[in-house]
N, C-alpha and C. Protein backbone atom coordinates (compact mmCIF):
# COMPACT_ATOMS: atom_id res chain seq x y z
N UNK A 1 31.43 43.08 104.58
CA UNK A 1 31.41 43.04 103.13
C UNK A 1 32.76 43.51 102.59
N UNK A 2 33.04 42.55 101.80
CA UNK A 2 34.72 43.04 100.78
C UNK A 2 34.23 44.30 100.08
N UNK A 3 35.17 45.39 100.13
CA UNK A 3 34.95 46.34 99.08
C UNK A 3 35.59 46.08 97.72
N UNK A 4 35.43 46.93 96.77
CA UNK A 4 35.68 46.93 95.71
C UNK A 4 37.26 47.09 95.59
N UNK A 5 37.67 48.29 96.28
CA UNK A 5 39.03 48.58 96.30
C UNK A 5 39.45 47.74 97.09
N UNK A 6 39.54 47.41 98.00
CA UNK A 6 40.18 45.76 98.89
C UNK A 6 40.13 44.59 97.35
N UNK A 7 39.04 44.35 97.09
CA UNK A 7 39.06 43.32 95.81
C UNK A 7 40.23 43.69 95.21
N UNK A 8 40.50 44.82 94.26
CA UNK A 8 41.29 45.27 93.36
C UNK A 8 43.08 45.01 93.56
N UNK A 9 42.61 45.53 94.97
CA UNK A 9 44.30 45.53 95.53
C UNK A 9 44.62 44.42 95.69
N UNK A 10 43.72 43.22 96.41
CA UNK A 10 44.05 42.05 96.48
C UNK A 10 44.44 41.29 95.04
N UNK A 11 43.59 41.50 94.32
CA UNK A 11 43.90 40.85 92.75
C UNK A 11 45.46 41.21 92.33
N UNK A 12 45.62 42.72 92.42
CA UNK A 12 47.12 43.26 92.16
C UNK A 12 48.41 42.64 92.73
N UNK A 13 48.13 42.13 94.13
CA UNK A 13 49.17 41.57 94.84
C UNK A 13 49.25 40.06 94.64
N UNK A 14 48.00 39.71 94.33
CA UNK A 14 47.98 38.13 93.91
C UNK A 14 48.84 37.74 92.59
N UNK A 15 48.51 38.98 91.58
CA UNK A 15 49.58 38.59 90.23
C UNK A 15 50.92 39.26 90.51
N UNK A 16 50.94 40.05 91.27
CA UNK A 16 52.28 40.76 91.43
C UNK A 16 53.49 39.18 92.09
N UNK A 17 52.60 39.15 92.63
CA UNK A 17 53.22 37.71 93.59
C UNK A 17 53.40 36.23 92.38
N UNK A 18 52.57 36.10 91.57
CA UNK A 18 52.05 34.73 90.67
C UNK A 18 53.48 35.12 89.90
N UNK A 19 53.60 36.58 88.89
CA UNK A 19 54.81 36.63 87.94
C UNK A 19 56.31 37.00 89.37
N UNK A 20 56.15 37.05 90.06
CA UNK A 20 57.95 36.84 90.31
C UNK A 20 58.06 35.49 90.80
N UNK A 21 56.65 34.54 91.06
CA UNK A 21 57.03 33.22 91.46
C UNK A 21 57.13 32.70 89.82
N UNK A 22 56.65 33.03 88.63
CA UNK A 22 57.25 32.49 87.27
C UNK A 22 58.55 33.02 86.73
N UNK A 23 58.95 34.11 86.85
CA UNK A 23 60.43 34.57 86.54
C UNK A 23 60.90 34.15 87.99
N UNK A 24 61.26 33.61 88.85
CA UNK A 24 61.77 33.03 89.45
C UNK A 24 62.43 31.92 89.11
N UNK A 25 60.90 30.59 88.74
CA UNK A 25 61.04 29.93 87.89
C UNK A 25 61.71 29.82 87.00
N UNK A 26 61.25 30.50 85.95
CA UNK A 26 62.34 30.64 84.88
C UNK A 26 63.44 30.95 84.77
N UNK A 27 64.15 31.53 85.54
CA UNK A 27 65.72 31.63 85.72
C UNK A 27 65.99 30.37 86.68
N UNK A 28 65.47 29.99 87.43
CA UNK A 28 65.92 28.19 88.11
C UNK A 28 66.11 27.62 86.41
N UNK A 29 64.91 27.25 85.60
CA UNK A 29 64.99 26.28 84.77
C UNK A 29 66.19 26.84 83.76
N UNK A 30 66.59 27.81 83.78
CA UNK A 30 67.67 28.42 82.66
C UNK A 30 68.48 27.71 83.60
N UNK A 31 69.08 28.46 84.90
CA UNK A 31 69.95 27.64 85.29
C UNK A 31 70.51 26.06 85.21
N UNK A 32 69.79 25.51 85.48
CA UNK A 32 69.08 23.75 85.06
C UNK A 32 69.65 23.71 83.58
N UNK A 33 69.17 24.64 83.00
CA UNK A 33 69.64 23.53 81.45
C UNK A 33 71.16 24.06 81.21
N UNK A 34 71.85 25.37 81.69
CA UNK A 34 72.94 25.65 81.61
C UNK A 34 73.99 24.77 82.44
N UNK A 35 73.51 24.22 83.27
CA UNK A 35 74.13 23.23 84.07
C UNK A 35 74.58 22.19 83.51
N UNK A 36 73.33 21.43 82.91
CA UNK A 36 73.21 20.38 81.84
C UNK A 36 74.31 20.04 81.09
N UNK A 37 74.42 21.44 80.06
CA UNK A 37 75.06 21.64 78.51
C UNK A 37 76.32 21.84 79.41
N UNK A 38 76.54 22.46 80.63
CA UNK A 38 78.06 21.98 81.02
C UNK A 38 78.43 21.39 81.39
N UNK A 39 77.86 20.24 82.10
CA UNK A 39 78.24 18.78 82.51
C UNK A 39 78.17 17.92 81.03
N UNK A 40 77.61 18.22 80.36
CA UNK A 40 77.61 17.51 78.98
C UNK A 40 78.88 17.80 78.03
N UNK A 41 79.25 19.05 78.10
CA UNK A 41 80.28 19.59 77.42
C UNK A 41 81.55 18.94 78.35
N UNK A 42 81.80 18.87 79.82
CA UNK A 42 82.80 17.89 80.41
C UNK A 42 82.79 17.06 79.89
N UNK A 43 81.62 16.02 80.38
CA UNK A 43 81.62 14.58 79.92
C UNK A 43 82.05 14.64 78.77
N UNK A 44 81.94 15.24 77.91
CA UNK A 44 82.14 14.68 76.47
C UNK A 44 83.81 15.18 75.96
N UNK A 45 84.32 16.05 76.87
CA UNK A 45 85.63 16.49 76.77
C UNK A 45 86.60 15.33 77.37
N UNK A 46 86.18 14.58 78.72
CA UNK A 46 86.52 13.81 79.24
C UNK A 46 86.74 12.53 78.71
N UNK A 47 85.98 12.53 78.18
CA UNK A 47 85.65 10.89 77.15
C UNK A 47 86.69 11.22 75.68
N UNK A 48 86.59 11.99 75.12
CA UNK A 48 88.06 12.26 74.04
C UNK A 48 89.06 12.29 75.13
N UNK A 49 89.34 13.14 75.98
CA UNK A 49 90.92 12.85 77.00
C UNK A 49 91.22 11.34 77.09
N UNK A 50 90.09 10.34 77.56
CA UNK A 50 90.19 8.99 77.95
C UNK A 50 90.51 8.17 76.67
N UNK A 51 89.97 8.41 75.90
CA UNK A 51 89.90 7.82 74.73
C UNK A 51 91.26 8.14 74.32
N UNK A 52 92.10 9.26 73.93
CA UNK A 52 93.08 9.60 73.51
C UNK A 52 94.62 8.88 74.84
N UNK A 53 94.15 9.38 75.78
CA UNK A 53 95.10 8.76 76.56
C UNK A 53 95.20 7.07 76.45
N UNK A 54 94.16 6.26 76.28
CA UNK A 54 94.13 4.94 76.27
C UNK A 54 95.14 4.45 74.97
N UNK A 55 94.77 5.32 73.46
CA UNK A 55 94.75 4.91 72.74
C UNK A 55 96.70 5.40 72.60
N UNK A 56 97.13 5.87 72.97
CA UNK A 56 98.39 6.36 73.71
C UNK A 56 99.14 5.09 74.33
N UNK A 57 98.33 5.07 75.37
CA UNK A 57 99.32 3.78 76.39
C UNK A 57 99.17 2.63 75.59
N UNK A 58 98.00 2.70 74.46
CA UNK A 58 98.34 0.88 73.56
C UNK A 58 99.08 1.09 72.80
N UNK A 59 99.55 2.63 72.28
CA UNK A 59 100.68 2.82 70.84
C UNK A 59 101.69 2.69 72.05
N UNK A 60 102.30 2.89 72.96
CA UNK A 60 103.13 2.82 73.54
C UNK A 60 103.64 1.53 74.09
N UNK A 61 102.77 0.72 74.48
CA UNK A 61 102.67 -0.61 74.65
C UNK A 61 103.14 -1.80 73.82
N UNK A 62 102.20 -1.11 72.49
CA UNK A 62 102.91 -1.69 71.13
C UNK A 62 104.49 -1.72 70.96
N UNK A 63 105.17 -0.05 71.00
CA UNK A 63 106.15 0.02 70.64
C UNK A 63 106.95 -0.65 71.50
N UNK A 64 106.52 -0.49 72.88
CA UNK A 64 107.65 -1.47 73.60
C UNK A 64 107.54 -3.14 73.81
N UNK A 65 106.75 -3.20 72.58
CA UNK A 65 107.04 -5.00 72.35
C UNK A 65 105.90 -5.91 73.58
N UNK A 66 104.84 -4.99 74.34
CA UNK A 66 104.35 -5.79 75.35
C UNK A 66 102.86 -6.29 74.94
């Protein structure tokens, strides 16, 4: 027969265990979206560089008559 105190302790270690597997979690998914917003913040830095450099080699292009 399970005792009462075996029950108890078991319940304790079951949530002790449940919340560091959710704050676990939750700092993965923070990570994840911080990842995101900085590959997004490249890309989108990258794409003005490209854009600006292109728009460069056609004023330059222009000026040299080609």
């Amino acid at each position: 027969m399970i005792s009462v105190r075996g029950l108890w302790r078991w319940a304790a270690v079951s949530n002790e265990r449940a919340v560091a597997n959710a704050r676990a979690a939750a700092t993965e998914c923070s990570r994840i979206r911080v990842e995101r917003a900085e590959v997004e913040q490249f890309l989108a830095a990258y794409a003005v560089d490209s854009v600006t450099s292109t728009a460069q080699a056609a004023a330059r292009a222009v000026a040299a008559g080609r």
